[in-house]
Protein backbone atom coordinates (compact mmCIF):
# COMPACT_ATOMS: atom_id res chain seq x y z
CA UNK A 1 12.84 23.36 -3.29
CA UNK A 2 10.30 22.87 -6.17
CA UNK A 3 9.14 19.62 -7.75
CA UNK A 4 7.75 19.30 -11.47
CA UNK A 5 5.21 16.75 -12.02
CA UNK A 6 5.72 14.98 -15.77
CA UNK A 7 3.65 12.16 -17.29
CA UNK A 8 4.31 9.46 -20.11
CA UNK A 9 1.53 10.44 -21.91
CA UNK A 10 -1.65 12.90 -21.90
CA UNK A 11 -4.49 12.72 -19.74
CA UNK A 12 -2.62 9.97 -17.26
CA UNK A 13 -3.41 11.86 -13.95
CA UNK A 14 -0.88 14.64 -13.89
CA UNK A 15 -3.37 17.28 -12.46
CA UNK A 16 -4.72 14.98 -10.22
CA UNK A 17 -1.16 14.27 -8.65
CA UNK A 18 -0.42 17.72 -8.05
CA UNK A 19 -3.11 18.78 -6.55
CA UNK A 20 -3.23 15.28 -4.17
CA UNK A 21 0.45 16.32 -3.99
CA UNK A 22 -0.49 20.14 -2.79
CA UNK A 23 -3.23 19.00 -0.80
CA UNK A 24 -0.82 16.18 1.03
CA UNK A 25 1.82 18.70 1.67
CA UNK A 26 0.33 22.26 1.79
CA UNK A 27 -0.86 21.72 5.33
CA UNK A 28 3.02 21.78 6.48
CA UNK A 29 4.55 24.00 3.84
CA UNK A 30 3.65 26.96 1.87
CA UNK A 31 3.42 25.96 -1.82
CA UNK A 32 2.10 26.91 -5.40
CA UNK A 33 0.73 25.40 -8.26
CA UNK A 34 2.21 26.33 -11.59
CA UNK A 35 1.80 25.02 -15.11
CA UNK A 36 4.33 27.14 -17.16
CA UNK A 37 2.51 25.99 -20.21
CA UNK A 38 -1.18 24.59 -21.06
CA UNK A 39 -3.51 23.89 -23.81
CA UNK A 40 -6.80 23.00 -24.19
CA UNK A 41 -8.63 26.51 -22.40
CA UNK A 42 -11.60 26.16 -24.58
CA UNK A 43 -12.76 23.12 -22.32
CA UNK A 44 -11.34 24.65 -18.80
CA UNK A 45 -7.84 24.81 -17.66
CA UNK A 46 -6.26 22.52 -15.33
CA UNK A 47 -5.07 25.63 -13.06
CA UNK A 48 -8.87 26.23 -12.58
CA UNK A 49 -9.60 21.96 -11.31
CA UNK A 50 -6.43 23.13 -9.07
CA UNK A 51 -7.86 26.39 -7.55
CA UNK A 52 -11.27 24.40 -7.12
CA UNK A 53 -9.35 21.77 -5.32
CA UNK A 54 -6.75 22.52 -3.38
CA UNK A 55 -7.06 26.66 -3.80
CA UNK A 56 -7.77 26.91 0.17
CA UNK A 57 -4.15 25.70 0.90
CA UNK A 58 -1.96 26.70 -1.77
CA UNK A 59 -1.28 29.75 -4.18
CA UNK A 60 -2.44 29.10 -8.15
CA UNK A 61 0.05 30.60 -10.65
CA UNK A 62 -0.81 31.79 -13.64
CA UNK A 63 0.36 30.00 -16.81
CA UNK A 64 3.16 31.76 -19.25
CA UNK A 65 1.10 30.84 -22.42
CA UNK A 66 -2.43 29.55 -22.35
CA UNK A 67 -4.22 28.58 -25.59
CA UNK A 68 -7.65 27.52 -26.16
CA UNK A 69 -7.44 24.73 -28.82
CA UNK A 70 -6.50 21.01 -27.49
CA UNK A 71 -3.17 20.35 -29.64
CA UNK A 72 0.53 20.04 -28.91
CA UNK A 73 1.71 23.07 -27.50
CA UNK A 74 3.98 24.01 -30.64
CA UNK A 75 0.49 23.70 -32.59
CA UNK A 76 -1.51 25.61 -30.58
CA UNK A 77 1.57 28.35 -30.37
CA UNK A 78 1.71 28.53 -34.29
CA UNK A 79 -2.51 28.91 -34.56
CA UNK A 80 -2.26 31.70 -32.10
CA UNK A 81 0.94 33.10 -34.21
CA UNK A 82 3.03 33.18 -31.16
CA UNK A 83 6.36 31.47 -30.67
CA UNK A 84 6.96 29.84 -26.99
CA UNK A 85 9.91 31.09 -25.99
CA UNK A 86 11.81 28.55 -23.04
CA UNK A 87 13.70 31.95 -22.31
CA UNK A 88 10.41 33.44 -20.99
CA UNK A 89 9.43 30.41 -18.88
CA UNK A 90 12.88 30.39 -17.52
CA UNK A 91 12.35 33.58 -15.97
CA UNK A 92 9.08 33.31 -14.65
CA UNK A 93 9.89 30.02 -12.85
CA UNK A 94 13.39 32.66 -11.22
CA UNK A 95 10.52 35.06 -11.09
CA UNK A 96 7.87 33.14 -9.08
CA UNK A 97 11.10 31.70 -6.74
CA UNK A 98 11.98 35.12 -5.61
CA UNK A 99 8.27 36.40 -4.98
CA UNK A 100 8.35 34.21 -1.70
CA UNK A 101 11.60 32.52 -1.33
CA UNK A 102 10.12 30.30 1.45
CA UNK A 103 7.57 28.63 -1.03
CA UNK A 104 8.00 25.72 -2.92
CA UNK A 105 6.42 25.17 -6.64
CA UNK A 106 4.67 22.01 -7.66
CA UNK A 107 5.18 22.64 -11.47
CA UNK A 108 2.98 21.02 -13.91
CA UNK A 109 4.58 19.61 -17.76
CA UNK A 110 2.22 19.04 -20.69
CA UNK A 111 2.00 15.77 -22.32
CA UNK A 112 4.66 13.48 -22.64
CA UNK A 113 7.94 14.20 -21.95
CA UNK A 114 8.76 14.58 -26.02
CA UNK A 115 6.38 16.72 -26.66
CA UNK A 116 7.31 19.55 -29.01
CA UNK A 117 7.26 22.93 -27.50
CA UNK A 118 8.09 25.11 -30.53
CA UNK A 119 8.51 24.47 -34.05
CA UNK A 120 12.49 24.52 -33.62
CA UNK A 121 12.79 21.13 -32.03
CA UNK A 122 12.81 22.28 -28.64
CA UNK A 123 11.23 19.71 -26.22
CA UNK A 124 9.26 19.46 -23.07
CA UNK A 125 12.58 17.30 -22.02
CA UNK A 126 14.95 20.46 -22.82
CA UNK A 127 13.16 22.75 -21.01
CA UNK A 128 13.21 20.19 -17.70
CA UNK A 129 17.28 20.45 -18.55
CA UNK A 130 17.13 23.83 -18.36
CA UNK A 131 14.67 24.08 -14.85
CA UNK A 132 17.49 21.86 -12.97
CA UNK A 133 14.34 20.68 -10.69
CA UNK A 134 13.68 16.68 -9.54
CA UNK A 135 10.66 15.01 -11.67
CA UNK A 136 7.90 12.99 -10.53
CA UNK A 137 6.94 10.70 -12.99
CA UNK A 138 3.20 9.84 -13.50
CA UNK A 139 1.74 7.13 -15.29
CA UNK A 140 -1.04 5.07 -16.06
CA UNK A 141 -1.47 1.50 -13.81
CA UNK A 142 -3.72 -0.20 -17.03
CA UNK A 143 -1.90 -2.38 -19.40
CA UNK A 144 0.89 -1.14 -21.50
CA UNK A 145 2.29 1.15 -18.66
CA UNK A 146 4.99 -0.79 -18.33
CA UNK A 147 6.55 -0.03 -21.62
CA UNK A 148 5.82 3.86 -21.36
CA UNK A 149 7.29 4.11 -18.04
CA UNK A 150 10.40 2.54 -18.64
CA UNK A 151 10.27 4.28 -22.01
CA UNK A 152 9.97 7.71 -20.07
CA UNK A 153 12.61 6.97 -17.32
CA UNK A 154 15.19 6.19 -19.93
CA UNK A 155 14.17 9.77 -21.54
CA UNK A 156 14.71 11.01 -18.26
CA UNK A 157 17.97 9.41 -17.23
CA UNK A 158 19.28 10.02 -20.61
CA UNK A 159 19.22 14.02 -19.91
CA UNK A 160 20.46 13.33 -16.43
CA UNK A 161 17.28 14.96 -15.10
CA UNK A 162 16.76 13.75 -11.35
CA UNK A 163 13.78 11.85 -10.26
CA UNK A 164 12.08 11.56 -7.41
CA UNK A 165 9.79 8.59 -8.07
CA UNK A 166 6.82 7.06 -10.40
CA UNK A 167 3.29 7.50 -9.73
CA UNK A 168 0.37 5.12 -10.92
CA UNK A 169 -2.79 6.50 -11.62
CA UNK A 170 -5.72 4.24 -12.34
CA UNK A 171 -7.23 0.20 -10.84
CA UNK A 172 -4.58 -0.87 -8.20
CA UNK A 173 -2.13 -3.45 -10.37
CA UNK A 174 0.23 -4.78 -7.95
CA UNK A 175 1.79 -6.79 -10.66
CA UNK A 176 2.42 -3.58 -12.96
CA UNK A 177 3.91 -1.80 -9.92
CA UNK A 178 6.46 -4.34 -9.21
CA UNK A 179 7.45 -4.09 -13.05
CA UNK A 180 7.86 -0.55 -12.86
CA UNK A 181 9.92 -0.90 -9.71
CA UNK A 182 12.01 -3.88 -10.89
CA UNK A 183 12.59 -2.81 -14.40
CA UNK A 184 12.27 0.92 -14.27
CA UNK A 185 14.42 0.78 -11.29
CA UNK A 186 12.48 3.53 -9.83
CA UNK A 187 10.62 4.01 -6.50
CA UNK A 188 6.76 3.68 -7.19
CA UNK A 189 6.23 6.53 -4.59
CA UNK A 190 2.06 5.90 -4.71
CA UNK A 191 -1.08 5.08 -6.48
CA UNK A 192 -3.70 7.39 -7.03
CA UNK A 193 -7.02 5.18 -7.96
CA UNK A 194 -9.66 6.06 -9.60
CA UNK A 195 -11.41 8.78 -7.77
CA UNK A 196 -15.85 8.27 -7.42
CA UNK A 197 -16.03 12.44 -7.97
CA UNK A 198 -13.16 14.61 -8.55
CA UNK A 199 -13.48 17.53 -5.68
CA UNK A 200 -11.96 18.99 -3.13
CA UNK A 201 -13.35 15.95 -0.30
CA UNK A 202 -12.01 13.69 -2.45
CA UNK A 203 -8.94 15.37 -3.23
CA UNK A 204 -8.08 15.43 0.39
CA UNK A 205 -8.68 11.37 1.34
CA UNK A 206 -6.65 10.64 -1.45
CA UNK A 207 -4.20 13.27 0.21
CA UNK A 208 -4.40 10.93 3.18
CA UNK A 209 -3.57 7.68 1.61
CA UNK A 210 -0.57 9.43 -0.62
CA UNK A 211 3.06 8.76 0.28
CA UNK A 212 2.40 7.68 3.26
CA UNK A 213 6.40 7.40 4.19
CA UNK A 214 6.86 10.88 3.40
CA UNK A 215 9.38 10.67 0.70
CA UNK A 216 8.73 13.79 -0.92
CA UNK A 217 8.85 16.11 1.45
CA UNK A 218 12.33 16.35 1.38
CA UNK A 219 11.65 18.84 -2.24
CA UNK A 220 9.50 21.04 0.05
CA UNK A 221 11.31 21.36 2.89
């Protein structure tokens, strides 16, 4: 199975979950790293931090469309005069399943789960509809988390898309946690803090520390 790895917002730790994710798991299973969609080239992509990171044990996809400026992806499409087409990701995801039918895909969203993918109203959201695949949700641990979390679960539950837990990223906050847990009613699978230097060594203890009960490896197995 494959698990796609969706945040509340921009810049709350998605790419660092995936790749702790990959590094936590690719020791046992053969997995890849795929974001179907990213923005922001100009300053690096986050498929690059991923190769850099976690590159030894997994496979690094390439993305469907990649643009350079840091906007919404239905921006960045209409600068470039393309049109993202969900069709196209749709197949690459059946695609990049049948290439090695024993791998699983850690799939990386962009932005929030609202975001607009094309000018026509099509959201990040639909296209999760569409993949059929479990979410992990990441979010921030700092103060107002608690309102984008629960915020992003009802999103979530409202399109019936299955989850497989909440992640905080950020300064442990036990007291946030429990909120999340109690209110979002949603398993806070881990907590990524604040990493000293973000690298492959690091990468790998926080690896160590991350779902230590094993919960998600039943998407991998």
């Amino acid at each position: 199975m494959s698990l796609v790895v969706v945040g509340t917002d921009t810049d709350v730790g998605k790419t660092v979950v995936s790749s702790v994710l990959l590094a936590r798991y690719g020791r046992r299973f053969p997995l890849a790293y795929w974001k179907p969609i990213a923005t922001g080239a100009a300053d690096g992509t986050d498929s690059a931090r991923v190769r850099r990171w976690v590159g030894h044990r997994v496979d690094v996809l390439p993305e469907t469309y990649l643009f350079e400026p840091p906007v919404s992806p239905h921006l960045a499409a209409r600068l470039a005069g393309v049109a993202i087409e969900p069709d196209r990701i749709l197949e690459d995801l059946v695609a990049h399943g049948m290439a090695d039918e024993r791998r699983g895909l850690v799939i990386e969203g962009i932005g929030g789960l609202l975001v607009p993918i094309n000018d026509h109203g099509y959201l990040l959201a639909h296209l999760l509809e569409e993949m059929q695949l479990p979410c992990l949700l990441v979010a921030r641990s700092t103060l107002g988390t608690i309102n984008h979390t629960l915020l992003a679960l009802e999103a979530l539950r409202r399109r019936r898309i299955a989850l497989a837990g909440a992640v905080l990223c950020g300064p442990l906050n036990r007291e946030n946690r429990r909120a999340v847990q109690r209110f979002g009613g949603v398993e806070v699978i881990g907590e990524v803090d604040r990493l000293p230097r973000l690298g492959r060594r690091t990468i790998e203890a926080a690896a160590r520390r991350f779902d230590r009960s094993a919960r998600l490896r039943q998407y991998f197995e």
